[in-house]
N, C-alpha and C. Protein backbone atom coordinates (compact mmCIF):
# COMPACT_ATOMS: atom_id res chain seq x y z
N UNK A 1 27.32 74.46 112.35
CA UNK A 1 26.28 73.57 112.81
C UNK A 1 26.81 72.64 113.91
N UNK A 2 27.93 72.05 113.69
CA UNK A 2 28.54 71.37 114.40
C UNK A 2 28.83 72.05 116.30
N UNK A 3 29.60 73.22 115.75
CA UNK A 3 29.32 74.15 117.02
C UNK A 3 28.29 74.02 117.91
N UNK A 4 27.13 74.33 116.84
CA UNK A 4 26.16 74.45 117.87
C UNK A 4 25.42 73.44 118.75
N UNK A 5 25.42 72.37 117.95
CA UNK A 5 25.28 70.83 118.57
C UNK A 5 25.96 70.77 119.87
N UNK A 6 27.43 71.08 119.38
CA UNK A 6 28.67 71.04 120.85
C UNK A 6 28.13 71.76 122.32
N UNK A 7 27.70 72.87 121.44
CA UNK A 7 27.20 73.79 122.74
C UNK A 7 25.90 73.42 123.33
N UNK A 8 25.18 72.88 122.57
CA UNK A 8 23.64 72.78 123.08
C UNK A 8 24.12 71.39 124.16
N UNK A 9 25.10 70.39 123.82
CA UNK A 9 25.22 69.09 124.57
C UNK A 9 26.02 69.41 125.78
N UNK A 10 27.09 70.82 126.06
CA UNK A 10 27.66 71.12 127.19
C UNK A 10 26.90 71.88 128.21
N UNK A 11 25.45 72.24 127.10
CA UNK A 11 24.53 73.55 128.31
C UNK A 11 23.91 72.16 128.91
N UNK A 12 23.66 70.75 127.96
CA UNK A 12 22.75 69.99 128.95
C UNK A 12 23.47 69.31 130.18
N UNK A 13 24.76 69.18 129.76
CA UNK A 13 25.57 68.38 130.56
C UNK A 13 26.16 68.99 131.83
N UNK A 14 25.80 70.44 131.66
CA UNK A 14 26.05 71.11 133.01
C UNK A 14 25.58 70.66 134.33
N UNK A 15 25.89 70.59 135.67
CA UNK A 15 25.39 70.00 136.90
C UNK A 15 24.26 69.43 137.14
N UNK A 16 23.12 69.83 137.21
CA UNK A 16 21.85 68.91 137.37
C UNK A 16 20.81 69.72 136.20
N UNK A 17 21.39 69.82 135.44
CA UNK A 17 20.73 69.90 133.78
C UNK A 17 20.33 68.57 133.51
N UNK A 18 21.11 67.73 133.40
CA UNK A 18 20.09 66.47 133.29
C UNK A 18 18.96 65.91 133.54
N UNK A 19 19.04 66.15 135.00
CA UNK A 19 17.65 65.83 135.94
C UNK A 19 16.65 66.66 135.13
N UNK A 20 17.25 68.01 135.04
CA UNK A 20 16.31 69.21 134.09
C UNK A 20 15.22 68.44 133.48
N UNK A 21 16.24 68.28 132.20
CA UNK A 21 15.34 68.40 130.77
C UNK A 21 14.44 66.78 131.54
N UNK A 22 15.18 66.02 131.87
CA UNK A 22 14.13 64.98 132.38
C UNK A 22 12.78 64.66 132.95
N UNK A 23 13.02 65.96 133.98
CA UNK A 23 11.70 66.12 134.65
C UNK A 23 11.26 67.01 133.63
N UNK A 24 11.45 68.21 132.70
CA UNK A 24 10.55 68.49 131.80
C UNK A 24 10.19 67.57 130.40
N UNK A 25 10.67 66.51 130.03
CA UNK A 25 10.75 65.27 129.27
C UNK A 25 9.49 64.64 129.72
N UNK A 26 9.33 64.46 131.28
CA UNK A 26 8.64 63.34 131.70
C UNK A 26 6.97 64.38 132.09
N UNK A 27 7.13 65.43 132.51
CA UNK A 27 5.81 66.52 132.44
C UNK A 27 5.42 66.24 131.03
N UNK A 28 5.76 66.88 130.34
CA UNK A 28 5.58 67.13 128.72
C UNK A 28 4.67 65.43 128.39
N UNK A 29 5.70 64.68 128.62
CA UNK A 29 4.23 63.08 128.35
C UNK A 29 3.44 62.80 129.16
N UNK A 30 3.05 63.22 130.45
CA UNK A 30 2.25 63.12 131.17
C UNK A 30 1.01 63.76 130.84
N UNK A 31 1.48 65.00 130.88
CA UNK A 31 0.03 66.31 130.27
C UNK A 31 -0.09 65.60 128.83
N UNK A 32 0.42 65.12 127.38
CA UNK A 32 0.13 64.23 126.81
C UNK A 32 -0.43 63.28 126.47
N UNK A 33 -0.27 62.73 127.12
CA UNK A 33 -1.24 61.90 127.91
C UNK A 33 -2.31 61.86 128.09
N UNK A 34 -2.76 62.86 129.14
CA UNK A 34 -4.14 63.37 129.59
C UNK A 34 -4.42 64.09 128.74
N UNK A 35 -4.00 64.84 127.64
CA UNK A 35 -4.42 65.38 127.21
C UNK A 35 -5.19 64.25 125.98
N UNK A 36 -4.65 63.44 125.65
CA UNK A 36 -5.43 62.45 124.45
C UNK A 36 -6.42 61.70 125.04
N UNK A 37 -6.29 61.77 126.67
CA UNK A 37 -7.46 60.56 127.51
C UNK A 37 -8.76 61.60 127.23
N UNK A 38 -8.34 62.52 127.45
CA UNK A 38 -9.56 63.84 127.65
C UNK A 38 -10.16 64.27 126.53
N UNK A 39 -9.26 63.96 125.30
CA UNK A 39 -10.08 64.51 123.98
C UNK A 39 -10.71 63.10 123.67
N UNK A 40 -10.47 61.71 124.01
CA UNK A 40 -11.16 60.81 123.49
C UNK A 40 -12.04 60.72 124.61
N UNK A 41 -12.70 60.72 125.53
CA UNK A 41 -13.56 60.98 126.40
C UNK A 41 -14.50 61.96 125.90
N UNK A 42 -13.95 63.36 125.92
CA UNK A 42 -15.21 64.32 125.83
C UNK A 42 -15.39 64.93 124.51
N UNK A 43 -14.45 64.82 123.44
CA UNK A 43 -14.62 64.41 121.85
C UNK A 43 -14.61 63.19 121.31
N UNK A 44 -15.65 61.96 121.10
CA UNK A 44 -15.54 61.21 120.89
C UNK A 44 -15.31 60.93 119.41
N UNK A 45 -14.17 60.01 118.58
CA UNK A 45 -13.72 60.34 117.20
C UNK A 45 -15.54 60.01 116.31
N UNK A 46 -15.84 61.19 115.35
CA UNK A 46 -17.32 60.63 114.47
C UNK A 46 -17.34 59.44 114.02
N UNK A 47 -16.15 58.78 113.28
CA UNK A 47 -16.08 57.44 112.63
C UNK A 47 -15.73 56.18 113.42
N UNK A 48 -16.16 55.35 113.47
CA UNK A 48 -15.86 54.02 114.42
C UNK A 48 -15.30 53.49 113.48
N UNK A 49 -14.74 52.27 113.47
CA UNK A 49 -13.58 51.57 113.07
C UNK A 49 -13.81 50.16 112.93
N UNK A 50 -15.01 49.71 113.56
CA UNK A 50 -15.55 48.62 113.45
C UNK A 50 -16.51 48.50 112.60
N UNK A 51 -15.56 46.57 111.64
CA UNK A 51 -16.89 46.73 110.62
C UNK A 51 -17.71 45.41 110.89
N UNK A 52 -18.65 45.95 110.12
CA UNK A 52 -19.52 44.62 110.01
C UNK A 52 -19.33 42.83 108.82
N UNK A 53 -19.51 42.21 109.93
CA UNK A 53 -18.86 40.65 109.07
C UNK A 53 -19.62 40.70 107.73
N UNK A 54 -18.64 40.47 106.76
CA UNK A 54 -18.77 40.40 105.32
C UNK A 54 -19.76 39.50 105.34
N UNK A 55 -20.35 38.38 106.26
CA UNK A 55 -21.78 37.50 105.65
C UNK A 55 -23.00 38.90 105.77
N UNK A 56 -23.27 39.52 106.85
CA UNK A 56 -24.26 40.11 106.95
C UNK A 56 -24.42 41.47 105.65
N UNK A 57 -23.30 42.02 104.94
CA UNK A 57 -23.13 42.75 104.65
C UNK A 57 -23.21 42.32 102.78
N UNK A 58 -23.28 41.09 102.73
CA UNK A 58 -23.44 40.78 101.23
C UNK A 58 -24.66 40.57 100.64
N UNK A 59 -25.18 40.54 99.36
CA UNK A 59 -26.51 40.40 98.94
C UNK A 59 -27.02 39.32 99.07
N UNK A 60 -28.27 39.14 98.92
CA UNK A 60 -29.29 37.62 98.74
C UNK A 60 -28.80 36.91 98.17
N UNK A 61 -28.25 37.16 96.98
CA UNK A 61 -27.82 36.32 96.04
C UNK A 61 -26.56 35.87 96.27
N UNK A 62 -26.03 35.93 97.81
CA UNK A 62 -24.01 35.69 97.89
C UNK A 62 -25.02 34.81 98.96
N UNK A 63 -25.76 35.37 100.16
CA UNK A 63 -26.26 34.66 100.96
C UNK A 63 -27.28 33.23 100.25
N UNK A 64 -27.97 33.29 99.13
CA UNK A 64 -28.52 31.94 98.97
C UNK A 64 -27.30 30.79 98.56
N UNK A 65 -26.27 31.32 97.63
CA UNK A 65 -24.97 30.89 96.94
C UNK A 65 -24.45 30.31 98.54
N UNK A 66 -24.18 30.87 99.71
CA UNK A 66 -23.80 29.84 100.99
C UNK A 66 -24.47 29.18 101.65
N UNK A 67 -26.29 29.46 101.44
CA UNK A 67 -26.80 28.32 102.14
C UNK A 67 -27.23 26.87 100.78
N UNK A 68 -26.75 27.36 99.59
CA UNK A 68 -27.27 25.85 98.91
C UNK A 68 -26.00 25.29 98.76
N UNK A 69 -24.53 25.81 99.43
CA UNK A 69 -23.25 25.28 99.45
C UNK A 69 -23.41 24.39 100.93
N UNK A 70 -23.94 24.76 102.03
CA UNK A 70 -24.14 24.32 103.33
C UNK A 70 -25.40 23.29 103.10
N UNK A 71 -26.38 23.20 102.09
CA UNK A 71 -27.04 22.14 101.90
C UNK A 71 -26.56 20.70 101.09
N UNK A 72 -25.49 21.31 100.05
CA UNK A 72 -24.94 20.44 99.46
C UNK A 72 -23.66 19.89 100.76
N UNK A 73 -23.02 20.37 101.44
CA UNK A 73 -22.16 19.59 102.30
C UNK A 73 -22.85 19.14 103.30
N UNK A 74 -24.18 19.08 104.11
CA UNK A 74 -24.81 18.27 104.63
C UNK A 74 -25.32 17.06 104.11
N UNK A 75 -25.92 17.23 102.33
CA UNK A 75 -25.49 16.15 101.63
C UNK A 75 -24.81 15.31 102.18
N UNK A 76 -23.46 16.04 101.63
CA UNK A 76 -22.37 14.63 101.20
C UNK A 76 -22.04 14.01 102.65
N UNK A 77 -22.30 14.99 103.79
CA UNK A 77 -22.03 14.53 105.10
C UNK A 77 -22.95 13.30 105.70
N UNK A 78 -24.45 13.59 105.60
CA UNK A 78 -25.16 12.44 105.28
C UNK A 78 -24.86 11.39 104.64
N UNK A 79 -24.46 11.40 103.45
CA UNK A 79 -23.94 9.92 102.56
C UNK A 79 -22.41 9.23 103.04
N UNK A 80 -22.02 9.97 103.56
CA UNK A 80 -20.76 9.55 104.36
C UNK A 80 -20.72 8.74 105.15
N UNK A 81 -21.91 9.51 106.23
CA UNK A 81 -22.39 8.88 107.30
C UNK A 81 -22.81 7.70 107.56
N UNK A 82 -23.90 7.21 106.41
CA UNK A 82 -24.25 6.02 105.68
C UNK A 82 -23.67 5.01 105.31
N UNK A 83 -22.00 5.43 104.78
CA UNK A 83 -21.40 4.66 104.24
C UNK A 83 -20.50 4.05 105.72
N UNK A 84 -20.64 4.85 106.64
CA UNK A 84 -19.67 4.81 108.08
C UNK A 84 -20.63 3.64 108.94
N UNK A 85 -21.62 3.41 108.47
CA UNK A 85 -22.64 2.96 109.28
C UNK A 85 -22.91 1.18 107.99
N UNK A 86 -22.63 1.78 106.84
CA UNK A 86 -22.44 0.38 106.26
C UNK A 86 -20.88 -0.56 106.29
N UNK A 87 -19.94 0.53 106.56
CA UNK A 87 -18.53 -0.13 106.99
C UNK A 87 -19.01 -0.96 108.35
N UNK A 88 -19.69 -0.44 109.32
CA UNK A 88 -19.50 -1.15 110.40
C UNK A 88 -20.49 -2.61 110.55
N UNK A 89 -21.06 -2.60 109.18
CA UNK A 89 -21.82 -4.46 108.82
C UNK A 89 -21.23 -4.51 108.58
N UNK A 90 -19.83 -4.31 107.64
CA UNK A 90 -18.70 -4.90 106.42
C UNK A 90 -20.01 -5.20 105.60
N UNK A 91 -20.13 -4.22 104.79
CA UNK A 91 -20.99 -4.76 103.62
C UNK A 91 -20.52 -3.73 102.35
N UNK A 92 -19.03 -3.13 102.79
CA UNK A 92 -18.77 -1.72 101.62
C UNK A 92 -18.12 -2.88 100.29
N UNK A 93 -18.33 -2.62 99.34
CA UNK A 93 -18.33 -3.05 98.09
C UNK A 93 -17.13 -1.97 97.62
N UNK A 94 -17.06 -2.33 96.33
CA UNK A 94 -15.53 -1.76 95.56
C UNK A 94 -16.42 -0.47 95.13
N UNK A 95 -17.71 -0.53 94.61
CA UNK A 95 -18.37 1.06 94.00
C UNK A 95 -18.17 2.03 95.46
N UNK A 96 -18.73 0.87 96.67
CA UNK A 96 -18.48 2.31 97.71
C UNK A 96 -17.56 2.82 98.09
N UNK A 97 -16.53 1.85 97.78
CA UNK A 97 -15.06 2.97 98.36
C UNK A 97 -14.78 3.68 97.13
N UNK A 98 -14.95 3.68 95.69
CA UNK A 98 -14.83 5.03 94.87
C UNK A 98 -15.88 5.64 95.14
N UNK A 99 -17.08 5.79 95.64
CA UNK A 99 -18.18 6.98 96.02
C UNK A 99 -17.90 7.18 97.17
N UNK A 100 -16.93 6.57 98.47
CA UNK A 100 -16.74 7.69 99.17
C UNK A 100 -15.55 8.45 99.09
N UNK A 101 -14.00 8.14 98.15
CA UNK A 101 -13.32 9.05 97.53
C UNK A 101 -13.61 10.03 96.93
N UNK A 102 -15.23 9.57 96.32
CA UNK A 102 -16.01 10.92 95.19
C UNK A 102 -16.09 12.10 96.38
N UNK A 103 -16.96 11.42 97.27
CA UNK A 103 -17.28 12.43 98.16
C UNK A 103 -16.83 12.16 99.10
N UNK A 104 -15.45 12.50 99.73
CA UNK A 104 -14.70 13.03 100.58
C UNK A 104 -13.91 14.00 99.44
N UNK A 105 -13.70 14.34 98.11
CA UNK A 105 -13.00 15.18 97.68
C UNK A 105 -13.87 16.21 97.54
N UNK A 106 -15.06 15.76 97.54
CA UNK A 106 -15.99 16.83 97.25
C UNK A 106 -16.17 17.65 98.57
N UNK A 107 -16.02 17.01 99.43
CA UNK A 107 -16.03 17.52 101.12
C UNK A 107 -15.45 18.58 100.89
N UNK A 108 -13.68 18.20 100.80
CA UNK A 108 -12.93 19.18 100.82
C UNK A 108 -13.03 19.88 100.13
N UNK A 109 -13.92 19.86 98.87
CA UNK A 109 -13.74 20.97 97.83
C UNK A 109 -14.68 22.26 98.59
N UNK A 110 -15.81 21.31 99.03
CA UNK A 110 -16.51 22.60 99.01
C UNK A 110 -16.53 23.14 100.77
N UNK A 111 -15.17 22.44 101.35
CA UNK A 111 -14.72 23.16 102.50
C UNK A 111 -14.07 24.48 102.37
N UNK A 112 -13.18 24.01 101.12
CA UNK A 112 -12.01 25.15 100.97
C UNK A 112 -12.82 26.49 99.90
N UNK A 113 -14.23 26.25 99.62
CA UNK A 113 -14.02 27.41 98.74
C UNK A 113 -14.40 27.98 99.71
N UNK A 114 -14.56 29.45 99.09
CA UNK A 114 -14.73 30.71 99.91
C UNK A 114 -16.43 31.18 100.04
């Protein structure tokens, strides 16, 4: 086996054997090439690969479950707002800064679910 390795690397290494196999190296990926431009052109693959976004693709019942999650964080975004608008009389009291800790955790809660 070894032999033959030896011999196959002295037939390439002969005078402009190199250039050889090179220019047939560099044909060989060219027609390659064209040959995959040409089958995706005039065989186009049956299956596409693109999917559709998991909102459009889920039931009524996943879609009402995100719009009464998007009604409840307009909620709390509203009461926030309120409270941003009573900071700026200075009129926040000790209940409003634990109701807006309530809801700023609640913010994030129902930022991070899925």
């Amino acid at each position: 086996m070894k032999e033959r390795i030896d011999s196959l690397l002295s037939w390439a290494n002969e005078q402009n054997r190199p250039k050889k196999i090179l220019i047939y190296f560099l044909v060989f990926l060219v027609l390659s090439g064209i040959f995959a431009v040409v089958r995706e052109i005039y065989f186009p693959p049956k299956v596409t690969f693109t999917s559709i976004p998991n909102f459009y693709t889920q039931s009524d019942k996943e879609k009402e479950k995100f719009h009464l999650k998007e009604a409840r964080l307009e909620k709390v975004m509203k009461e926030l707002h309120s409270f941003q608008e009573k900071e700026k009389m200075k009129r926040l009291t000790k209940n409003d800064s634990m109701r807006i800790e309530y809801l700023y955790n609640e913010y994030k809660k129902l930022k991070n679910e899925p």
